[in-house]
PDB file of N, CA and C in Angstrom:
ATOM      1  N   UNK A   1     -12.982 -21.801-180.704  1.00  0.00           N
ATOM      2  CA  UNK A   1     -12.398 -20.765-181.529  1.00  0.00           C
ATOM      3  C   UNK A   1     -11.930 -21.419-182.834  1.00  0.00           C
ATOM      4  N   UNK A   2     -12.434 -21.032-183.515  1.00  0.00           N
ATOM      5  CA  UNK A   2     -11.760 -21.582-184.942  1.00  0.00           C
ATOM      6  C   UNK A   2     -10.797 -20.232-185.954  1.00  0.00           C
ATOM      7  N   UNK A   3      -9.969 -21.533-186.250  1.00  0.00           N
ATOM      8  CA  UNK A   3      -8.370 -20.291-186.874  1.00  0.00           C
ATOM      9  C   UNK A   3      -7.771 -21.203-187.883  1.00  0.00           C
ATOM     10  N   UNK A   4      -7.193 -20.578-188.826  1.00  0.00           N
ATOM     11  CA  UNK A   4      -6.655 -21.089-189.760  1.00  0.00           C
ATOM     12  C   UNK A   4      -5.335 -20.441-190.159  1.00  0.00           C
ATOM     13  N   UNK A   5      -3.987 -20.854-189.871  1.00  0.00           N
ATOM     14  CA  UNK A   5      -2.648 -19.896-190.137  1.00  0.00           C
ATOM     15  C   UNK A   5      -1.713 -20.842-191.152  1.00  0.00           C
ATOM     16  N   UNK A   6      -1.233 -20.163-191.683  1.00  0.00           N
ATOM     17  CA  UNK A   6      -0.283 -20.481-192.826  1.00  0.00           C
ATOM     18  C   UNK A   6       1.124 -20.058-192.562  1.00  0.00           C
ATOM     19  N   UNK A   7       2.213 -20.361-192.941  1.00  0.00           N
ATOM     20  CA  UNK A   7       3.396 -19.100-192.594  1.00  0.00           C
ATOM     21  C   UNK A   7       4.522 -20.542-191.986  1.00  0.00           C
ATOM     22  N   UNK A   8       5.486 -19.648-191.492  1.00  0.00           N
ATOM     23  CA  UNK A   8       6.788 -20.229-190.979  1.00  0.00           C
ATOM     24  C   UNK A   8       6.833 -20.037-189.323  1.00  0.00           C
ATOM     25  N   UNK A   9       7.681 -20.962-189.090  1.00  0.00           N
ATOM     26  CA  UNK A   9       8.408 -20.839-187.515  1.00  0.00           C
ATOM     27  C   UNK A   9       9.761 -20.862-187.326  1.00  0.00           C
ATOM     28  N   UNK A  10      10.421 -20.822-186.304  1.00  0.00           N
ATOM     29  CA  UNK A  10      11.516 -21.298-185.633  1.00  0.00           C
ATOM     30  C   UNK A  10      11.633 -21.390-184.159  1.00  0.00           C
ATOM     31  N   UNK A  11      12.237 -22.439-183.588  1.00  0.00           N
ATOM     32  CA  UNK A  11      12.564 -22.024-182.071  1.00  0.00           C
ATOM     33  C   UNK A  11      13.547 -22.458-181.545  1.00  0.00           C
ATOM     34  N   UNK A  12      13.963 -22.279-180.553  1.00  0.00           N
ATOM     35  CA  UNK A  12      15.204 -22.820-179.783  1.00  0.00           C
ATOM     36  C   UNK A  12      15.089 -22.787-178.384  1.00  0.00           C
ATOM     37  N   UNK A  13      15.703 -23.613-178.224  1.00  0.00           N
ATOM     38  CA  UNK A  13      15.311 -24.222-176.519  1.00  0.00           C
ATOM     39  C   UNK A  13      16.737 -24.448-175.891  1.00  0.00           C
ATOM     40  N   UNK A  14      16.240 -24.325-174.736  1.00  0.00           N
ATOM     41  CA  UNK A  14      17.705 -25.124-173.570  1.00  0.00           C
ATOM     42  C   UNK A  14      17.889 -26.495-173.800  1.00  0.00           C
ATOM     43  N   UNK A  15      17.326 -27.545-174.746  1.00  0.00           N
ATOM     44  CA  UNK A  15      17.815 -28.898-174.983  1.00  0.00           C
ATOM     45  C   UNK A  15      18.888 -29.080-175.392  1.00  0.00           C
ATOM     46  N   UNK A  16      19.781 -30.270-175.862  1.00  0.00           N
ATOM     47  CA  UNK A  16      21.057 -30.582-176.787  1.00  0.00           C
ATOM     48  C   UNK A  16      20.516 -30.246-178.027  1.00  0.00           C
ATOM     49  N   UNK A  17      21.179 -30.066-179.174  1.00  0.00           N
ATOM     50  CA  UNK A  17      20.787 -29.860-180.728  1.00  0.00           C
ATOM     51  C   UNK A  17      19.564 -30.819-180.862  1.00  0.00           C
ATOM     52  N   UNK A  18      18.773 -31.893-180.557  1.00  0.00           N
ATOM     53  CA  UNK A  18      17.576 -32.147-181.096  1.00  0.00           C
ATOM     54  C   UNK A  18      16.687 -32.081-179.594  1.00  0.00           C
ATOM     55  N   UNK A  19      15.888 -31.374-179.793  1.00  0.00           N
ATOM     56  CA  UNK A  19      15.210 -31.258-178.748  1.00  0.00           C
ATOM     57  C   UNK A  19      14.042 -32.884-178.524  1.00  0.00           C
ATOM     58  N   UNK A  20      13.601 -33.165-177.299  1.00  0.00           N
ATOM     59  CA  UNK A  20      13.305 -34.290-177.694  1.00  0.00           C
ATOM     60  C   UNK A  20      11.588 -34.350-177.262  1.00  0.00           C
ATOM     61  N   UNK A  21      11.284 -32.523-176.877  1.00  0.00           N
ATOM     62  CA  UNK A  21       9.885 -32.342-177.397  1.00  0.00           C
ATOM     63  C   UNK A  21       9.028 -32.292-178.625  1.00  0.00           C
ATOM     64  N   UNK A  22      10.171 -32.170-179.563  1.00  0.00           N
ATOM     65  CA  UNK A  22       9.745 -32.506-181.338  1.00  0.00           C
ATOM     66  C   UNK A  22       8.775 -33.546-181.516  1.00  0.00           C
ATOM     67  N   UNK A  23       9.395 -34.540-180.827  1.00  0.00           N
ATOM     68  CA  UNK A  23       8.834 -35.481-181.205  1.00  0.00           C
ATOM     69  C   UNK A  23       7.749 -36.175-180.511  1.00  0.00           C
ATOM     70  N   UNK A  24       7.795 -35.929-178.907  1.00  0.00           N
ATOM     71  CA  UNK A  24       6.460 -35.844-178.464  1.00  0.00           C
ATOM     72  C   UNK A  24       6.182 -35.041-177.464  1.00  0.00           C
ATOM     73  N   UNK A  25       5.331 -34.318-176.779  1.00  0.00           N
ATOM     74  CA  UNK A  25       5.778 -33.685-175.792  1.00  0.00           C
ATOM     75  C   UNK A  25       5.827 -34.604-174.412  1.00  0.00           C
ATOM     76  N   UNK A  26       5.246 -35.688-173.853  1.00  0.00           N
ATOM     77  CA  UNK A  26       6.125 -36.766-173.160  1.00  0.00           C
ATOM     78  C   UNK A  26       6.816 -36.998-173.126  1.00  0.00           C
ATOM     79  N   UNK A  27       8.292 -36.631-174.113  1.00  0.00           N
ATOM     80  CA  UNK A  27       9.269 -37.241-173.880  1.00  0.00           C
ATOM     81  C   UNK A  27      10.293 -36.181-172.724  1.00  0.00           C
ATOM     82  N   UNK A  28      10.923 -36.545-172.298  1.00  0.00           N
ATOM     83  CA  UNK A  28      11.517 -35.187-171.447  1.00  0.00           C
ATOM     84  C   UNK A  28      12.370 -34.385-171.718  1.00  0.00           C
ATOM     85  N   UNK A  29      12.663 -33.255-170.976  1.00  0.00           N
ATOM     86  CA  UNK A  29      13.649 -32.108-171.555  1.00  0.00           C
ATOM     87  C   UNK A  29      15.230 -32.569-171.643  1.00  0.00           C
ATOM     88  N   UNK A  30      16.030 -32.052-171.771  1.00  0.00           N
ATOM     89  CA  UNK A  30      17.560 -32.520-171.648  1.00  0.00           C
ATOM     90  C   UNK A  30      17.889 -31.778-170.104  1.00  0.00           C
ATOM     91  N   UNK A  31      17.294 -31.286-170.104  1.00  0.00           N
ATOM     92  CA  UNK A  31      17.394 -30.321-168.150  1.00  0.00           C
ATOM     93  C   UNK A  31      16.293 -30.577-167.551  1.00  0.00           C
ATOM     94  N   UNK A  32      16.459 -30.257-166.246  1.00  0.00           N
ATOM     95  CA  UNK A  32      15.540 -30.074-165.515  1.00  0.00           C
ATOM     96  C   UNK A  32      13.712 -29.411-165.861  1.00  0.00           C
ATOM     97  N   UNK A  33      14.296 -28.409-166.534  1.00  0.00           N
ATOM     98  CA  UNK A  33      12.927 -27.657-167.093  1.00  0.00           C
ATOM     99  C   UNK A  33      13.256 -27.726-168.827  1.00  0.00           C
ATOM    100  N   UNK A  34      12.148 -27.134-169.702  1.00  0.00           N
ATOM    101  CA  UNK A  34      12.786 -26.548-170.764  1.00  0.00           C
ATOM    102  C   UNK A  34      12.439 -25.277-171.049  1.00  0.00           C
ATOM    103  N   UNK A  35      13.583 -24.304-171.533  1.00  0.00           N
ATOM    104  CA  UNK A  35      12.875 -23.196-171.622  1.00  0.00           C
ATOM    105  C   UNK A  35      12.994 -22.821-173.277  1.00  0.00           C
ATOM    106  N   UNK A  36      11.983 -22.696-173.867  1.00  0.00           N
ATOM    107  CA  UNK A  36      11.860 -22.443-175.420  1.00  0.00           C
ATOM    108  C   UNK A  36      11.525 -20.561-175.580  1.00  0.00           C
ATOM    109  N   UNK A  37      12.150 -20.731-176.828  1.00  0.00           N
ATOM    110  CA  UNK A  37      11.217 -19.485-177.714  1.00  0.00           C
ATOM    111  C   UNK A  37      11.130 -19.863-179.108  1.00  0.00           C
ATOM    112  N   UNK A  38       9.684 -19.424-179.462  1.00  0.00           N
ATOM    113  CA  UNK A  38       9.207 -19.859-180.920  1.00  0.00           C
ATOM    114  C   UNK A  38       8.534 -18.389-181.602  1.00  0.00           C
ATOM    115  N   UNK A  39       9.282 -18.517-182.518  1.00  0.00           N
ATOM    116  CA  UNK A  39       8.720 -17.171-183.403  1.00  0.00           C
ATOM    117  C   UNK A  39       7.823 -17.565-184.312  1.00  0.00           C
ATOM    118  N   UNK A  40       6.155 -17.178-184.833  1.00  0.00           N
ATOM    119  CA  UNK A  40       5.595 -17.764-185.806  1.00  0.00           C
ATOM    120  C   UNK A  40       5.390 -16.376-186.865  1.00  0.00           C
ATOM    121  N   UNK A  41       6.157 -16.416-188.464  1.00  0.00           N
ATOM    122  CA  UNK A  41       5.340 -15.637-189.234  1.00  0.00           C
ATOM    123  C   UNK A  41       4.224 -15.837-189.839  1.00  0.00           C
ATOM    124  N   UNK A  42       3.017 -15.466-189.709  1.00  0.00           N
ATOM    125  CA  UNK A  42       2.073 -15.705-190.364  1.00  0.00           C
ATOM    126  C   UNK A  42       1.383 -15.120-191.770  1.00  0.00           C
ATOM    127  N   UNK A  43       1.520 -15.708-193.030  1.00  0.00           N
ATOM    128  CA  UNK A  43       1.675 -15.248-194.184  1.00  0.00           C
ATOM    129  C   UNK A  43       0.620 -15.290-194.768  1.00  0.00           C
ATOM    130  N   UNK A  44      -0.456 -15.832-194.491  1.00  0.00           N
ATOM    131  CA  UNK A  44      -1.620 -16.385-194.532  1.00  0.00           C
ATOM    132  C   UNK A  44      -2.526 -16.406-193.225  1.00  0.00           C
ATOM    133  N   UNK A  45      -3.641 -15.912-192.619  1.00  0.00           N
ATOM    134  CA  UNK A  45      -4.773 -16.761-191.949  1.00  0.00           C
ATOM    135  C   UNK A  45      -5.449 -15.351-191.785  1.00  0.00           C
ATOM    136  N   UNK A  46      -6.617 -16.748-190.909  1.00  0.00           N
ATOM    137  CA  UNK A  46      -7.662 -15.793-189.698  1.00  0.00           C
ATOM    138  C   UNK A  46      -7.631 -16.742-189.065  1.00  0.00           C
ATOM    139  N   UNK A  47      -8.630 -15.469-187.935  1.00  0.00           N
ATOM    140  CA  UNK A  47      -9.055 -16.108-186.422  1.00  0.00           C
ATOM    141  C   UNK A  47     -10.165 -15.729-186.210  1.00  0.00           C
ATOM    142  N   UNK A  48     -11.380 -16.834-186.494  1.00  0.00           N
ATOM    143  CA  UNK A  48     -12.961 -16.490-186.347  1.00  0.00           C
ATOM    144  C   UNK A  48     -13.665 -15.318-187.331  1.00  0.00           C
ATOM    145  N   UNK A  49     -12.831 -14.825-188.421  1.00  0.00           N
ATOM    146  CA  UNK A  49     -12.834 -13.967-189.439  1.00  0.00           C
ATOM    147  C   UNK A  49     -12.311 -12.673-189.411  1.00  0.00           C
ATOM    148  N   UNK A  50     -11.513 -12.738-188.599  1.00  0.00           N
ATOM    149  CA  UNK A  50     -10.260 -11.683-188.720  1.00  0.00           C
ATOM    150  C   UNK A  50      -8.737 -11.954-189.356  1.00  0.00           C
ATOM    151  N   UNK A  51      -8.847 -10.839-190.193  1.00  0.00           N
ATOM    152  CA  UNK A  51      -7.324 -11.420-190.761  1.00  0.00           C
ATOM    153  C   UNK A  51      -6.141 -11.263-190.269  1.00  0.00           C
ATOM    154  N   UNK A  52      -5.294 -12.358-190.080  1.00  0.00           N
ATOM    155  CA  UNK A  52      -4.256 -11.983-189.328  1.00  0.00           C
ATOM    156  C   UNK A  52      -2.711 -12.146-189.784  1.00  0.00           C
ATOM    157  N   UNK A  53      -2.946 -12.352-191.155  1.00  0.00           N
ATOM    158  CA  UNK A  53      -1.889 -12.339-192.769  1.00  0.00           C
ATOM    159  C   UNK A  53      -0.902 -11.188-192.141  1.00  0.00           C
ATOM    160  N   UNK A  54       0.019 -11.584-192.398  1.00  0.00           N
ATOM    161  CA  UNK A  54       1.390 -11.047-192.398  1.00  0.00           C
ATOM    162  C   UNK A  54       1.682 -10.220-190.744  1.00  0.00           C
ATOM    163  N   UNK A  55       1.263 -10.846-189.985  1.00  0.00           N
ATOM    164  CA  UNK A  55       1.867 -10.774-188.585  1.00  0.00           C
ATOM    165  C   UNK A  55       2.453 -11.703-188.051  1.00  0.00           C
ATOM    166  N   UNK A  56       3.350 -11.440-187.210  1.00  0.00           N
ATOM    167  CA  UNK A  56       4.373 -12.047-186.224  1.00  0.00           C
ATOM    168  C   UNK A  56       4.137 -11.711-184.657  1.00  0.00           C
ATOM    169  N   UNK A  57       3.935 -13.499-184.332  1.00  0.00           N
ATOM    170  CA  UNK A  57       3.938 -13.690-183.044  1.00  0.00           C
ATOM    171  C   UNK A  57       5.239 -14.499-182.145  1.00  0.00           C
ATOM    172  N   UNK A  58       5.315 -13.985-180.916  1.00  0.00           N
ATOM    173  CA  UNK A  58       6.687 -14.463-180.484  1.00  0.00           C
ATOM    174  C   UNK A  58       6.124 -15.606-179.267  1.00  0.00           C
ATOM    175  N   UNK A  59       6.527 -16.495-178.771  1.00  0.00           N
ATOM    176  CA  UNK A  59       5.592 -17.090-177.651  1.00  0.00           C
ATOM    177  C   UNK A  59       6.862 -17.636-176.891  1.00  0.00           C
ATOM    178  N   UNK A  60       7.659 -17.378-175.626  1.00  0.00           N
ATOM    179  CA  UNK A  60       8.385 -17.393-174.566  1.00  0.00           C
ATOM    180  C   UNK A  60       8.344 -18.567-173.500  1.00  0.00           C
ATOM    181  N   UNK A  61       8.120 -19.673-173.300  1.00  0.00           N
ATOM    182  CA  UNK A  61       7.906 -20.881-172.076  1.00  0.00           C
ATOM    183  C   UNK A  61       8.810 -21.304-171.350  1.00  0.00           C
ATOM    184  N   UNK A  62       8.292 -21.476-170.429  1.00  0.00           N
ATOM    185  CA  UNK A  62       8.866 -21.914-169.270  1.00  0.00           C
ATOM    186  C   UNK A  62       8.410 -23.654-168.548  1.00  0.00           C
ATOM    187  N   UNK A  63       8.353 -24.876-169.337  1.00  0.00           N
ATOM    188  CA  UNK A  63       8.177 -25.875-168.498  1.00  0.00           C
ATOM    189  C   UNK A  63       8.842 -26.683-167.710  1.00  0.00           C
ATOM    190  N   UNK A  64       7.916 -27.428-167.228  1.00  0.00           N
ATOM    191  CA  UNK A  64       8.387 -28.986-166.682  1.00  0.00           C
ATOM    192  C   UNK A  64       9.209 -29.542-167.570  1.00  0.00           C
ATOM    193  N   UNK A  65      10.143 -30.587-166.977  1.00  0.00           N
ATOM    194  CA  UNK A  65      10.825 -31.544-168.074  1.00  0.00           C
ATOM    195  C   UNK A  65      10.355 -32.237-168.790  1.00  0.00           C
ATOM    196  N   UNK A  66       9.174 -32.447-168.436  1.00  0.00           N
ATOM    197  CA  UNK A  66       7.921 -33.154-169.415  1.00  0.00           C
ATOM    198  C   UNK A  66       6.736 -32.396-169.798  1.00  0.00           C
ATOM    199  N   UNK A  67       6.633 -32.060-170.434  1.00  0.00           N
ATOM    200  CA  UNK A  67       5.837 -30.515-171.435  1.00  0.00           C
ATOM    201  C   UNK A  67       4.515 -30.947-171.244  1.00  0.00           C
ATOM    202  N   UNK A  68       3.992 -32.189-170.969  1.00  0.00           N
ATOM    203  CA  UNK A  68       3.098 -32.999-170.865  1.00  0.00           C
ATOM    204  C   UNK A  68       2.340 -32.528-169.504  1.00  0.00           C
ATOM    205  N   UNK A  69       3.288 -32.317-168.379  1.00  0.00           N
ATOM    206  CA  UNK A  69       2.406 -32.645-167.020  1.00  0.00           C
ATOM    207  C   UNK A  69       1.985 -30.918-167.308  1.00  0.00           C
ATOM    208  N   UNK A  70       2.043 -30.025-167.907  1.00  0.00           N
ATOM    209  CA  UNK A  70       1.305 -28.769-167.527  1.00  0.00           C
ATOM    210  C   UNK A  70       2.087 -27.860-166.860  1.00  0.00           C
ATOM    211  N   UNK A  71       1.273 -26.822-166.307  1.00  0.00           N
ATOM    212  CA  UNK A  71       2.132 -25.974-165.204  1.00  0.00           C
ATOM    213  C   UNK A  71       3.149 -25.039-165.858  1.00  0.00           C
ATOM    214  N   UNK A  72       2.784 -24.645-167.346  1.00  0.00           N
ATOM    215  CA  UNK A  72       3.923 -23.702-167.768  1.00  0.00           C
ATOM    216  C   UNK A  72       3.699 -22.463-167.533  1.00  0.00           C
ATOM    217  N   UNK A  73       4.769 -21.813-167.633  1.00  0.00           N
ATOM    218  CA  UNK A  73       4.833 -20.248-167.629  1.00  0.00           C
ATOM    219  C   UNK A  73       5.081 -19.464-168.959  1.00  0.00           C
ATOM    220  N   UNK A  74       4.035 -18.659-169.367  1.00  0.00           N
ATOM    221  CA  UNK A  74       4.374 -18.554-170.745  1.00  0.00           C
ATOM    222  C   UNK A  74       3.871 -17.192-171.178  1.00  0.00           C
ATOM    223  N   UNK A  75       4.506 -16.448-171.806  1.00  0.00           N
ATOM    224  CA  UNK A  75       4.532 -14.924-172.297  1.00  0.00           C
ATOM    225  C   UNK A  75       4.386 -15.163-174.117  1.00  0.00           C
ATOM    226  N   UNK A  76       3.405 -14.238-174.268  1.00  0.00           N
ATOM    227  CA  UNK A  76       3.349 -13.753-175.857  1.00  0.00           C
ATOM    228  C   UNK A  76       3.068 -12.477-176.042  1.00  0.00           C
ATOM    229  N   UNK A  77       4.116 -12.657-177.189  1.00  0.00           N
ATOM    230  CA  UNK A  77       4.378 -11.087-177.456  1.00  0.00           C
ATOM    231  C   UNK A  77       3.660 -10.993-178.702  1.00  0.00           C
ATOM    232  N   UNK A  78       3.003 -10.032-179.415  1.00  0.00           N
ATOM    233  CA  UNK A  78       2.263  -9.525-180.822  1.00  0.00           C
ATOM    234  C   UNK A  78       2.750  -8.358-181.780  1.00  0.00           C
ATOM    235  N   UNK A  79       2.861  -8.547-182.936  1.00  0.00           N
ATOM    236  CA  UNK A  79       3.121  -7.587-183.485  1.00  0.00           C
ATOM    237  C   UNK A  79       2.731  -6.331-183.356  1.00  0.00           C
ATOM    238  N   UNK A  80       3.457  -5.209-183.056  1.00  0.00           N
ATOM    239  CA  UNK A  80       2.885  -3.992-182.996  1.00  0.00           C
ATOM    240  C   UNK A  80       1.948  -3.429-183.992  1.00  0.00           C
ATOM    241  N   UNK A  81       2.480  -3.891-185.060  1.00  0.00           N
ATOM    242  CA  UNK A  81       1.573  -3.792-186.232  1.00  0.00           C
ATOM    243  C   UNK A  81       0.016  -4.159-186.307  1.00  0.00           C
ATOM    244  N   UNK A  82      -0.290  -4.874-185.459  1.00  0.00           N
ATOM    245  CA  UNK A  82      -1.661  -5.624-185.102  1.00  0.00           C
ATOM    246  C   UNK A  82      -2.652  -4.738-184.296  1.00  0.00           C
ATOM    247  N   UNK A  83      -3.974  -4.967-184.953  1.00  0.00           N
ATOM    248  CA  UNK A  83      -5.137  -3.785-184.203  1.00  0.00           C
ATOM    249  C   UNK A  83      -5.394  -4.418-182.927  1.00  0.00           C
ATOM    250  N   UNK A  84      -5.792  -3.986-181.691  1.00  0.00           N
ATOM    251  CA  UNK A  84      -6.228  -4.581-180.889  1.00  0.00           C
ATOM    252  C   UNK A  84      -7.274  -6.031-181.155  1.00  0.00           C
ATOM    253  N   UNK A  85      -7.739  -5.908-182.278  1.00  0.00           N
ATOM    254  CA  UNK A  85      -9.035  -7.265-182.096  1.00  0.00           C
ATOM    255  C   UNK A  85      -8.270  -8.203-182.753  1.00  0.00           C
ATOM    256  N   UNK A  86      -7.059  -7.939-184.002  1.00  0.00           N
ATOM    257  CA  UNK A  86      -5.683  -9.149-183.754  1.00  0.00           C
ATOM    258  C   UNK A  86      -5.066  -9.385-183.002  1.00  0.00           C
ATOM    259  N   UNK A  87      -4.759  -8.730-182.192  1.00  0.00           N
ATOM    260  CA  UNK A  87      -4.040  -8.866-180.954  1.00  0.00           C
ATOM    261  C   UNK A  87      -4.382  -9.405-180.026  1.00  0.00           C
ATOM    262  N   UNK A  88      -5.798  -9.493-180.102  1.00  0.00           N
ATOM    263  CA  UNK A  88      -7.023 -10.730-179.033  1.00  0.00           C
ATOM    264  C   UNK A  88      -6.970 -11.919-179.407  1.00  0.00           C
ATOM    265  N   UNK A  89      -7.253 -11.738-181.238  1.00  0.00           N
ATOM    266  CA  UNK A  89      -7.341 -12.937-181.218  1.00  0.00           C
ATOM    267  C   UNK A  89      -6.044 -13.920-181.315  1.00  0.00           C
ATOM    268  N   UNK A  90      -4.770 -13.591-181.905  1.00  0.00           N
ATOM    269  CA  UNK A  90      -3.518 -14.231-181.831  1.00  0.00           C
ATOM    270  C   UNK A  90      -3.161 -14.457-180.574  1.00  0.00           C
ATOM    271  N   UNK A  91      -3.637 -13.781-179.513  1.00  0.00           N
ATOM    272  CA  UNK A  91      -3.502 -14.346-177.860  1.00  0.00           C
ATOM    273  C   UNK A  91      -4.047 -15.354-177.682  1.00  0.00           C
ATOM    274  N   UNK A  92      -5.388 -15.134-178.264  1.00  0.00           N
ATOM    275  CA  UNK A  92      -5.776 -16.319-177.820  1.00  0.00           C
ATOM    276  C   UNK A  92      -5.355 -17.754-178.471  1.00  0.00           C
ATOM    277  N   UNK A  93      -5.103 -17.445-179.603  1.00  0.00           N
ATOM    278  CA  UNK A  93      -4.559 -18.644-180.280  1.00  0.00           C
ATOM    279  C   UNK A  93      -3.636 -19.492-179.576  1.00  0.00           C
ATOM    280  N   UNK A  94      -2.299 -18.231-179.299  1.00  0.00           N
ATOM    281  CA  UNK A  94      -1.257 -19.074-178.969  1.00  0.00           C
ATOM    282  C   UNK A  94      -1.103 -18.903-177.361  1.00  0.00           C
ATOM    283  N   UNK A  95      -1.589 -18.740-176.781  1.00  0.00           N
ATOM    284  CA  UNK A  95      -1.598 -18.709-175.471  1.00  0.00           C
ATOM    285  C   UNK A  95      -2.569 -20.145-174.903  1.00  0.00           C
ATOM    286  N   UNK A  96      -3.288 -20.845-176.248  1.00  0.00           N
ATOM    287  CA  UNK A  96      -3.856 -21.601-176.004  1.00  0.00           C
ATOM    288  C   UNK A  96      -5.423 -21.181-174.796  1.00  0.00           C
ATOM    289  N   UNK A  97      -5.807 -19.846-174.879  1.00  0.00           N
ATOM    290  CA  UNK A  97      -7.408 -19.778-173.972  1.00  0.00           C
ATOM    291  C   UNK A  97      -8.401 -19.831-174.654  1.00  0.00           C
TER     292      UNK A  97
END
């Protein structure tokens, strides 16, 4: 799948103030699991030649203490604003399929 996005983020997690998946995802959580949410605006892109400029995606996780071994649980949400064939393809983006 090829995609190209431009735009801003933010997220926040169950870590102490620096999370210490920033910096790699091997390194481990400050808990047991980590649980994040990351909001992406996208101000700019596509996905395989759909435009997907000025939508917002929300993406919800649930991992291991090490983001590394796999096994997450993870929800994304799409802008309502988005036609169904953005809405495919920003899934697929960030859902990683």
């Amino acid at each position: 799948m090829s995609w190209k996005l431009e735009g801003s983020y933010i997220e926040t997690c169950s870590c102490d103030v620096v999370c210490p998946c920033t910096a790699s995802l091997d390194f481990g959580a400050t808990l047991d699991r980590c649980r994040v949410t990351l909001v992406f605006n996208v101000k700019d892109g596509e996905i395989e030649g759909t435009d997907v400029s000025g939508l917002t995606v929300a993406a919800v996780a649930d991992t291991p203490k090490v983001m590394s071994d796999g096994n997450w649980r993870l929800g994304v949400f799409i802008d309502a604003a988005a036609s169904d064939e953005q809405a495919e393809k920003l899934g697929g983006v960030f859902s990683g399929a």
